[in-house]
N, C-alpha and C. Protein backbone atom coordinates (compact mmCIF):
# COMPACT_ATOMS: atom_id res chain seq x y z
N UNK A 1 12.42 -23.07 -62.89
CA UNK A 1 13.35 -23.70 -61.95
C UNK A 1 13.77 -25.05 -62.50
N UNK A 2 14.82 -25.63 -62.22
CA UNK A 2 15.54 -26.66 -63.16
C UNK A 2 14.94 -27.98 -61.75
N UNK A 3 14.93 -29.01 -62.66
CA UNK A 3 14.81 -29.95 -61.88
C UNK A 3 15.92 -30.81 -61.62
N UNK A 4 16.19 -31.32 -59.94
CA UNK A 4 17.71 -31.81 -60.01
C UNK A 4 17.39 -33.56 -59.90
N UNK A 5 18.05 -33.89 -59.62
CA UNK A 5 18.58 -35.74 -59.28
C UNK A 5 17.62 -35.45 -57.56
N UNK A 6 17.06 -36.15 -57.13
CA UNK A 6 16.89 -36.43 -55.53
C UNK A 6 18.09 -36.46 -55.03
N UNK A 7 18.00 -35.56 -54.07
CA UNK A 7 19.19 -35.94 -52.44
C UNK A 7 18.78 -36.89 -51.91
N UNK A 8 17.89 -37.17 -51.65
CA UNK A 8 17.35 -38.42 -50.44
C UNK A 8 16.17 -38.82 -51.18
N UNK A 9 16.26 -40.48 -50.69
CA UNK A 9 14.88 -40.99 -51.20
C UNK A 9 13.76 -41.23 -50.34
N UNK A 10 14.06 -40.97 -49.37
CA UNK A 10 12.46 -40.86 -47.99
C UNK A 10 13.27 -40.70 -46.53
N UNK A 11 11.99 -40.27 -45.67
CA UNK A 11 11.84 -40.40 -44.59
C UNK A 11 11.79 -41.54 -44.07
N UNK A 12 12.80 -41.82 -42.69
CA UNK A 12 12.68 -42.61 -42.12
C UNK A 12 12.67 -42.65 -40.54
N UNK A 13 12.51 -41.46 -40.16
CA UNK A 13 12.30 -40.96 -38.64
C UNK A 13 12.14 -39.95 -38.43
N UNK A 14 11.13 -39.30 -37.66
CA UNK A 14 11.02 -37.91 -36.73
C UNK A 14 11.61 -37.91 -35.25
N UNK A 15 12.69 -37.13 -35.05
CA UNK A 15 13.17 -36.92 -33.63
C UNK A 15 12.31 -35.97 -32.83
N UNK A 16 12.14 -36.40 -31.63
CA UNK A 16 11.79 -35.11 -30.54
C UNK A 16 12.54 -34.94 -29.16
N UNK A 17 13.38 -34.11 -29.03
CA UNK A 17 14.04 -34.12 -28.07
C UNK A 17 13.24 -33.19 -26.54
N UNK A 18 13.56 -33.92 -25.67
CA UNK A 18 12.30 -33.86 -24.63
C UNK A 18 13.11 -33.76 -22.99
N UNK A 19 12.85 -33.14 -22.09
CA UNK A 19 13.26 -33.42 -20.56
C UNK A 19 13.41 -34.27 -20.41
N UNK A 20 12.19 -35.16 -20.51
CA UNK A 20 11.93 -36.35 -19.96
C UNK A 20 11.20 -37.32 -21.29
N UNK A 21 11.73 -38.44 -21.11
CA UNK A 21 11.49 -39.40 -22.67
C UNK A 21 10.89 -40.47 -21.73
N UNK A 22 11.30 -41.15 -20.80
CA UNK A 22 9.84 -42.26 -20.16
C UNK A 22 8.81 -41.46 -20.14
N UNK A 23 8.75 -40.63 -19.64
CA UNK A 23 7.13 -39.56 -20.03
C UNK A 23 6.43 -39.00 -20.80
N UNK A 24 7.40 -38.82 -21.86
CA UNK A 24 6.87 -38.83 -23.45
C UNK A 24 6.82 -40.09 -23.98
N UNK A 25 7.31 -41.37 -23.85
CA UNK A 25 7.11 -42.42 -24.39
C UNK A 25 5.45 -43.03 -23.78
N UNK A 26 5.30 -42.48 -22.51
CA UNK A 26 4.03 -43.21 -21.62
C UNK A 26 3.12 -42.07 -22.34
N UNK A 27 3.15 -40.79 -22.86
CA UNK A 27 1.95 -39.95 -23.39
C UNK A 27 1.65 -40.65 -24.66
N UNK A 28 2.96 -41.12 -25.24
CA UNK A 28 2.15 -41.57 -26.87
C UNK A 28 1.73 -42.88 -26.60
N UNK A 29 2.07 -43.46 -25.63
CA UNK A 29 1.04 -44.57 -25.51
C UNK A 29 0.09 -44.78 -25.05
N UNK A 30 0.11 -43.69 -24.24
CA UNK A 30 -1.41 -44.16 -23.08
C UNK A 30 -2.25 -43.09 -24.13
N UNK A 31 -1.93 -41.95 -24.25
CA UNK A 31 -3.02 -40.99 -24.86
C UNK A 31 -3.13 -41.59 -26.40
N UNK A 32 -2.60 -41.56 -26.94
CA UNK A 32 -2.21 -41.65 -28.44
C UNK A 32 -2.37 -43.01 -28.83
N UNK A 33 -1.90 -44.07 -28.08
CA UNK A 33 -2.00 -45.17 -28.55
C UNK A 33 -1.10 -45.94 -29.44
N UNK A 34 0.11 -45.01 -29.43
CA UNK A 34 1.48 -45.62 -30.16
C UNK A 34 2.50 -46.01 -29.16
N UNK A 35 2.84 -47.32 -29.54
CA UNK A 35 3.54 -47.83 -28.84
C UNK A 35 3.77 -49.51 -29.61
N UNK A 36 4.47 -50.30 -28.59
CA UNK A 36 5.38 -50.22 -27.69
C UNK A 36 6.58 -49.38 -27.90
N UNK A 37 7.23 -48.98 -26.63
CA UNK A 37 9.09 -47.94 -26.96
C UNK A 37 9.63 -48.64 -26.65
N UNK A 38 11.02 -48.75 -27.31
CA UNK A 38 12.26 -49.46 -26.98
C UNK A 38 12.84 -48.25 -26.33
N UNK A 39 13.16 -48.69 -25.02
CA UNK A 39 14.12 -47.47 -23.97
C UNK A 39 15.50 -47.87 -23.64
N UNK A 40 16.42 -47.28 -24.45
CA UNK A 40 17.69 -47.55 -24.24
C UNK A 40 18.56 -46.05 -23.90
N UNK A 41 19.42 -46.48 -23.08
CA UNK A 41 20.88 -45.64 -22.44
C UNK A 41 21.54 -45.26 -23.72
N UNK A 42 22.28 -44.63 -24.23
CA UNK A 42 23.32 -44.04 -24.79
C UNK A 42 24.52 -43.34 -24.10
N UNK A 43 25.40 -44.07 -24.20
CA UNK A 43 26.58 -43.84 -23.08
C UNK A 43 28.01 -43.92 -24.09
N UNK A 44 28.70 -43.36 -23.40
CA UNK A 44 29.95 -43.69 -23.74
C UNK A 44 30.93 -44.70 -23.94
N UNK A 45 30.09 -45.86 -23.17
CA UNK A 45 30.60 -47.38 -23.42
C UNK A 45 30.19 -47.55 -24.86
N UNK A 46 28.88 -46.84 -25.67
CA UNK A 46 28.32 -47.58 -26.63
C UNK A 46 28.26 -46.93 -27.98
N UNK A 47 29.05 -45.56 -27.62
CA UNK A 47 29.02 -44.39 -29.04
C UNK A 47 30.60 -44.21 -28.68
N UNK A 48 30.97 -44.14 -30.00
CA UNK A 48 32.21 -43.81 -29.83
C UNK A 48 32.67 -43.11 -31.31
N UNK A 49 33.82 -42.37 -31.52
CA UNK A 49 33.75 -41.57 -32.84
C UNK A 49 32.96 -40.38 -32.87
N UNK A 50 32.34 -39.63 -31.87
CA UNK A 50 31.78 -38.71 -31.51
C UNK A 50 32.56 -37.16 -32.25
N UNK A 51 31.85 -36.51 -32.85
CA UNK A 51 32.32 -35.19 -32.99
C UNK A 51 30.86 -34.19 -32.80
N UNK A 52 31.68 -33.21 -32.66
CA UNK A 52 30.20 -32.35 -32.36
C UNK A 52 31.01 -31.26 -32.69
N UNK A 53 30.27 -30.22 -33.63
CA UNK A 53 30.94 -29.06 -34.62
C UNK A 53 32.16 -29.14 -34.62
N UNK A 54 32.73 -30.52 -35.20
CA UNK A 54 33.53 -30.68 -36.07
C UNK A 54 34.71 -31.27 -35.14
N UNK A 55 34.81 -31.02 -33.45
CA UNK A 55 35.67 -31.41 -33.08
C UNK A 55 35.51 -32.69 -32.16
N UNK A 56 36.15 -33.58 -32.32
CA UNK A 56 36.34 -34.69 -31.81
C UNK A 56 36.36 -34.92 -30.26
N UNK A 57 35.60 -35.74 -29.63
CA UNK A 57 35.07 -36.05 -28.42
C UNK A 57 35.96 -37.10 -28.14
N UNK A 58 36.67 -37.38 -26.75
CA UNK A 58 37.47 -38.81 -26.58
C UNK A 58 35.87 -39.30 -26.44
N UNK A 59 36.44 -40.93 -26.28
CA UNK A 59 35.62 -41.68 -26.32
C UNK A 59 35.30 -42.11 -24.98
N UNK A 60 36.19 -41.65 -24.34
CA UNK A 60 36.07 -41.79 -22.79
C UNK A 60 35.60 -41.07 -21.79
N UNK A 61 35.02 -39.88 -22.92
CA UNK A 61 34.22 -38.22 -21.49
C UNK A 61 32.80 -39.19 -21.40
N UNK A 62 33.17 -38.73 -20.49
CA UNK A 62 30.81 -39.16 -20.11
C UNK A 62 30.11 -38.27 -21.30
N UNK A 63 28.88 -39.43 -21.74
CA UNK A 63 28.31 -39.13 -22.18
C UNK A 63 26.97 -39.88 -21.94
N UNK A 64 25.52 -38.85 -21.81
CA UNK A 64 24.46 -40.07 -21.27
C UNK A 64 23.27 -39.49 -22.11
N UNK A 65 22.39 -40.18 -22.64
CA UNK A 65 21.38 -40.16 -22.95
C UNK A 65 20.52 -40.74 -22.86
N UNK A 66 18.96 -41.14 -22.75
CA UNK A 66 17.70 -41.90 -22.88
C UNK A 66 17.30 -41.60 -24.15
N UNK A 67 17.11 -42.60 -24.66
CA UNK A 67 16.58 -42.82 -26.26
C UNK A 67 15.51 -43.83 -26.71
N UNK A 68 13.98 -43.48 -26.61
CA UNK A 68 12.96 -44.54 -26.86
C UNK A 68 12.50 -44.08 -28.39
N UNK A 69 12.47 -45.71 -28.60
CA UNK A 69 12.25 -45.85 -30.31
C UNK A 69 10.64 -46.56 -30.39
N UNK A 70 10.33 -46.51 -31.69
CA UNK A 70 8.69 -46.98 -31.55
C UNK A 70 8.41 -46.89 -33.24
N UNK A 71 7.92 -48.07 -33.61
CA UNK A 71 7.70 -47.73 -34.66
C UNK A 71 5.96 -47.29 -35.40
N UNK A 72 6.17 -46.72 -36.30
CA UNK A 72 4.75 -45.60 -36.84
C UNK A 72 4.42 -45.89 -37.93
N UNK A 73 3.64 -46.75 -39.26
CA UNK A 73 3.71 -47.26 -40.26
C UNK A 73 5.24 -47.01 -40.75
N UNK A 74 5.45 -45.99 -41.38
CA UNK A 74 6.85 -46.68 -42.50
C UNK A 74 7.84 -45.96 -41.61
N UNK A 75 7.39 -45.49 -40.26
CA UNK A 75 8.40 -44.24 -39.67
C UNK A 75 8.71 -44.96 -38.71
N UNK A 76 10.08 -44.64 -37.79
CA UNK A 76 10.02 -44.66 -36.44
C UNK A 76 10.31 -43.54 -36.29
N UNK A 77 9.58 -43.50 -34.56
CA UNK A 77 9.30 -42.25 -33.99
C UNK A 77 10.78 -42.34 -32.92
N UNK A 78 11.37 -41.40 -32.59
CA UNK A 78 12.63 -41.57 -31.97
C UNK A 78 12.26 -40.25 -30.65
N UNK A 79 12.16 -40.47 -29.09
CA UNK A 79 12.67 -39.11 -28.44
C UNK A 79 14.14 -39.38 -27.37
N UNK A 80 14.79 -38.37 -27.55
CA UNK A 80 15.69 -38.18 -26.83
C UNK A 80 15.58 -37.63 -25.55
N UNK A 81 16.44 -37.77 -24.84
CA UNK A 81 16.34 -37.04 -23.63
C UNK A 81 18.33 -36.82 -22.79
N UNK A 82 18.39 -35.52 -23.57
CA UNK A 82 19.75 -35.71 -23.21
C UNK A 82 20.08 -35.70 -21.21
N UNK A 83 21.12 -36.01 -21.09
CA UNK A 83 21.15 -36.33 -19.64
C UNK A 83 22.64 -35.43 -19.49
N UNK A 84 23.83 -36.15 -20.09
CA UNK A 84 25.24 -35.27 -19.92
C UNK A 84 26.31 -34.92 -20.98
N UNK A 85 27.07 -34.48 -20.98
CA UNK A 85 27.98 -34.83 -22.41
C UNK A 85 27.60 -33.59 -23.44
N UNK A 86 28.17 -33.37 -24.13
CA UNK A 86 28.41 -32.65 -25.30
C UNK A 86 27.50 -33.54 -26.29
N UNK A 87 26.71 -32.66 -26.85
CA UNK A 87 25.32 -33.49 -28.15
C UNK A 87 24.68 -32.31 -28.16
N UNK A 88 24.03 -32.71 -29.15
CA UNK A 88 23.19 -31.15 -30.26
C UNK A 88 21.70 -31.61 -29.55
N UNK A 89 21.55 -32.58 -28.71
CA UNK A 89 20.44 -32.31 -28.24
C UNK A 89 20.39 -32.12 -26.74
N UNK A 90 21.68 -31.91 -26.07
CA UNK A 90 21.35 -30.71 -25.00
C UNK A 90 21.46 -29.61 -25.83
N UNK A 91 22.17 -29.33 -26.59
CA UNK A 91 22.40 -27.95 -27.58
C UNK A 91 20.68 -27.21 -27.58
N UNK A 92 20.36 -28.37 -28.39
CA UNK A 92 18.89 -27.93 -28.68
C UNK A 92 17.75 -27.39 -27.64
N UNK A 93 17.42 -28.67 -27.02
CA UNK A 93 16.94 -28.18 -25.81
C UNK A 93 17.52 -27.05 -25.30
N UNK A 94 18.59 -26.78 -24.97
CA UNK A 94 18.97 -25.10 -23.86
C UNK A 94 18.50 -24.51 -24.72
N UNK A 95 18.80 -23.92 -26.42
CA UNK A 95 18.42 -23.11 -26.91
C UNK A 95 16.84 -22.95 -27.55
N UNK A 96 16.04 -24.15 -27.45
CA UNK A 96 14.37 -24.06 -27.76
C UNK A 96 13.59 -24.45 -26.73
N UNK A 97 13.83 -25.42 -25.99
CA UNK A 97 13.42 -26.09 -25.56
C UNK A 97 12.65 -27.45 -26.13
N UNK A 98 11.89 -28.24 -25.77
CA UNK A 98 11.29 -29.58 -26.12
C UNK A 98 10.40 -29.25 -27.61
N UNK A 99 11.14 -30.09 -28.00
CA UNK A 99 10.17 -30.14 -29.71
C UNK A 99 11.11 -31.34 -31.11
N UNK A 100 10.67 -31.13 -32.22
CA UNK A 100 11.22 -31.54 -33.34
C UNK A 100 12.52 -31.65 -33.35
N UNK A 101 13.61 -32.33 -33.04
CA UNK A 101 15.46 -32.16 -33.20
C UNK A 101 15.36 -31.98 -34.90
N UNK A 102 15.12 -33.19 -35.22
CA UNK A 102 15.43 -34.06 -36.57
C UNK A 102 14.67 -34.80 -37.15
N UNK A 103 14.85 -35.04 -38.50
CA UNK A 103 14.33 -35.90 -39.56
C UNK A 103 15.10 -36.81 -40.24
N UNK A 104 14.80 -37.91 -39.68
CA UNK A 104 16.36 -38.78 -40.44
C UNK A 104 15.61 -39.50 -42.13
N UNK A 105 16.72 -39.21 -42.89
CA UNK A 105 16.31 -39.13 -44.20
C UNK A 105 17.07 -40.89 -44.76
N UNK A 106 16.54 -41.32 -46.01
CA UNK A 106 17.27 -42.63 -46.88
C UNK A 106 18.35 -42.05 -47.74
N UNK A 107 19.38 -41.57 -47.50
CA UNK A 107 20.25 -40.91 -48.35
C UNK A 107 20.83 -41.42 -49.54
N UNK A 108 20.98 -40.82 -50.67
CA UNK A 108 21.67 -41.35 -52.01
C UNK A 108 23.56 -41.05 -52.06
N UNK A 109 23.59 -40.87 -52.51
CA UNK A 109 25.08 -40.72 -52.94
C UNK A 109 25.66 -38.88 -53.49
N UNK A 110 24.32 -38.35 -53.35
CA UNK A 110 24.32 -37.11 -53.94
C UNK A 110 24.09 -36.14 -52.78
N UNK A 111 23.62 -36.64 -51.47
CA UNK A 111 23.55 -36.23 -50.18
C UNK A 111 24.65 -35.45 -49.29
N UNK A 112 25.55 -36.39 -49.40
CA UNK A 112 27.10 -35.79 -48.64
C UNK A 112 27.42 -34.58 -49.40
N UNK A 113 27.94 -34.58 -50.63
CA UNK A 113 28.32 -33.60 -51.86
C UNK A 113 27.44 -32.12 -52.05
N UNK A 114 26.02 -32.95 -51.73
CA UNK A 114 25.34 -31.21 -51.63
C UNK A 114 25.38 -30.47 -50.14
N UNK A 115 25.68 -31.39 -49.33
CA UNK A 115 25.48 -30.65 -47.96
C UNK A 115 27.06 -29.76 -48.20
N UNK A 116 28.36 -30.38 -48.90
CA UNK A 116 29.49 -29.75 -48.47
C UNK A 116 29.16 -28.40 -49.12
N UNK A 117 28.71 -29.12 -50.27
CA UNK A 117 28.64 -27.50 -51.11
C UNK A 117 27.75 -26.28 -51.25
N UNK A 118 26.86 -26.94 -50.53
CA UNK A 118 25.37 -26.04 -49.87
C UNK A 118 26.38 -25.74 -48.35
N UNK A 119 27.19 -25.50 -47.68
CA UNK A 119 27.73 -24.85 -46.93
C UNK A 119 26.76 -25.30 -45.29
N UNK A 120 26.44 -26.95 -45.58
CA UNK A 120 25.34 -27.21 -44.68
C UNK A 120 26.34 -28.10 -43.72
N UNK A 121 26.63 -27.29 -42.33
CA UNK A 121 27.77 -28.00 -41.43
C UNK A 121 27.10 -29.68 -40.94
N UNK A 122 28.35 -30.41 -40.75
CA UNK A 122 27.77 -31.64 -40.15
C UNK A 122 27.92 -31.65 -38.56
N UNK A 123 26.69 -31.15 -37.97
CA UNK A 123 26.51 -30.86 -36.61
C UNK A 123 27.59 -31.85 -35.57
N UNK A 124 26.82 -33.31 -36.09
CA UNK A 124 27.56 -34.16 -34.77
C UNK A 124 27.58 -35.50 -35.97
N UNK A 125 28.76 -36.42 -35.41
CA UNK A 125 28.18 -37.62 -35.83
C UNK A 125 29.26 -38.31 -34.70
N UNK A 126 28.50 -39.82 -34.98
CA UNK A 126 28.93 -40.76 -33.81
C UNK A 126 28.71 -42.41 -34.58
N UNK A 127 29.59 -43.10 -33.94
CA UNK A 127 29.81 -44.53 -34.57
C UNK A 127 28.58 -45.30 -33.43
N UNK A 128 27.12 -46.14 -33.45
CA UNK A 128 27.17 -46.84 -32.33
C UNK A 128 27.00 -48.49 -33.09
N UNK A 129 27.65 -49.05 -32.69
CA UNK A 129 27.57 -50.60 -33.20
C UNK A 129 28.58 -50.42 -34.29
N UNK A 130 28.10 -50.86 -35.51
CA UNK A 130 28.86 -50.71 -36.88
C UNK A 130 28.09 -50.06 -37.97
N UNK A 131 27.07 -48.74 -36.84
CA UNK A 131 26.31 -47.74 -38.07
C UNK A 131 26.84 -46.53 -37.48
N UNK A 132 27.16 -45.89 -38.37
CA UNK A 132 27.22 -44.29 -38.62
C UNK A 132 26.43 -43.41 -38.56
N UNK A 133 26.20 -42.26 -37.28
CA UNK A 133 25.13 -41.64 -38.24
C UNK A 133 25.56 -40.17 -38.25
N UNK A 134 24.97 -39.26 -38.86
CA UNK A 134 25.39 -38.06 -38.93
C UNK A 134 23.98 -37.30 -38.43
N UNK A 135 24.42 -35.71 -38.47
CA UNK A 135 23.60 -34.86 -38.55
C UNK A 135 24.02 -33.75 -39.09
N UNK A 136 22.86 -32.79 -40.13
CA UNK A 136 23.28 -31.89 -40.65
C UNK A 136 22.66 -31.25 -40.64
N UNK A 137 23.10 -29.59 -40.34
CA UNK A 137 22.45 -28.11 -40.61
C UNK A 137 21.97 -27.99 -41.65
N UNK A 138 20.49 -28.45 -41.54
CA UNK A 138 19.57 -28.19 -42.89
C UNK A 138 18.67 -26.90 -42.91
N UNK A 139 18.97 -26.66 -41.68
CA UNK A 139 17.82 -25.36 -41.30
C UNK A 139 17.94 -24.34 -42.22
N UNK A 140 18.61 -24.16 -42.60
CA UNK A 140 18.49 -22.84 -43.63
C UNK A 140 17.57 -23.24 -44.88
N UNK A 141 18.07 -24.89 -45.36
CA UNK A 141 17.36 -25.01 -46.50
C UNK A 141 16.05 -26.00 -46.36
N UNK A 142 15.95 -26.30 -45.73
CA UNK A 142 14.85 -27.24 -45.55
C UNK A 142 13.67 -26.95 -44.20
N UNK A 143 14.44 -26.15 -43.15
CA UNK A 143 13.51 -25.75 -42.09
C UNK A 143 13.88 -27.07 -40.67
N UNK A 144 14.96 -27.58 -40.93
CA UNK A 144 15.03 -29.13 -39.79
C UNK A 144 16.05 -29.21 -39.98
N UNK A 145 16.95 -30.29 -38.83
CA UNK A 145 18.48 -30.72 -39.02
C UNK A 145 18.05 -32.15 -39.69
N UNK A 146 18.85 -32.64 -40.23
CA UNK A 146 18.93 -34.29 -40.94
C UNK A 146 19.71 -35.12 -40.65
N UNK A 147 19.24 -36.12 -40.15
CA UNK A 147 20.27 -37.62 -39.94
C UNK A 147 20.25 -37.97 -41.12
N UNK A 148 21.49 -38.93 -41.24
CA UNK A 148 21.89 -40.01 -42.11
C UNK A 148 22.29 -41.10 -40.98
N UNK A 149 22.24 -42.28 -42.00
CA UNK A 149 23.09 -43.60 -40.97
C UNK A 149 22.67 -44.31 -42.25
C-alpha cells in the first residue's frame, strides 16, 4: 500500500449529539468529573451561511440549538442538543438516536481536495462569528462525519 501526504494533522474534538445537553453536561461532571461546560444557544441571530446537503438555508428560518463545550487534555468535548431548524444533528438523532455526531479534525490543505474527489459530500456548513466550519461524509471511509473550521 503506498503511503500518502496526511489529510489532517490531529484531533481536536469529539461531538455527541444528545436530547438533552444540560444533562449530559451535569453527567460528565458530577459522575465523571469533567468539567466545567460552556452552555451556549445557537440560533439564527448567530449562524448564518447555513447549508445543509448542499442547499442554502436563509439566514432568517429559525434555527435553535444547545451547545456545551468543555475542555479534555488536548480535546474539547462538544454535545449538542438540537432543538429546531434544519441541521445534521436533528438528522442524526431521528435516524440513531444519542451518540458520537463527529470528530472535528486540524485540517491541511490536502483535506478539501480529497473529500471532493473521494466523493465525500459536505453535509452542512455554517459561518458563526468569523469561523467557518464544515462537515463531511466520512462514514464510508473513516467510520464518523468530520468537522473542519
Amino acid at each position: 500500500m503506498e503511503k500518502n501526504e496526511k489529510a489532517f494533522e490531529s484531533f481536536l474534538q469529539v461531538c455527541t449529539v444528545v436530547k438533552d445537553a444540560k444533562k449530559a453536561a451535569e453527567t460528565w461532571e458530577k459522575v465523571y468529573g469533567i468539567g466545567p461546560w460552556e452552555i451556549v444557544h445557537a440560533t439564527e441571530e448567530n449562524c448564518r451561511g447555513r447549508k445543509f446537503h448542499g442547499v442554502s438555508i436563509p439566514d432568517d428560518e429559525p434555527h435553535d440549538a444547545i451547545v456545551a463545550m468543555s475542555e479534555l487534555g488536548n480535546l474539547y468535548l462538544e454535545i449538542i442538543q438540537p432543538i429546531s431548524g434544519s441541521s445534521p444533528y436533528a438528522e442524526f438523532l431521528q435516524e440513531h438516536g444519542e451518540g458520537i455526531h463527529h470528530l472535528a479534525i486540524r485540517q491541511n490543505d490536502r483535506f478539501v481536495p480529497l473529500m471532493q474527489e473521494r466523493g465525500n459530500e459536505e453535509i452542512f456548513s455554517v459561518w458563526i462569528g468569523d469561523k467557518f466550519y464544515a462537515y463531511y461524509d466520512t462514514r464510508k471511509d473513516l467510520g464518523f462525519i468530520t468537522e473542519t473550521f
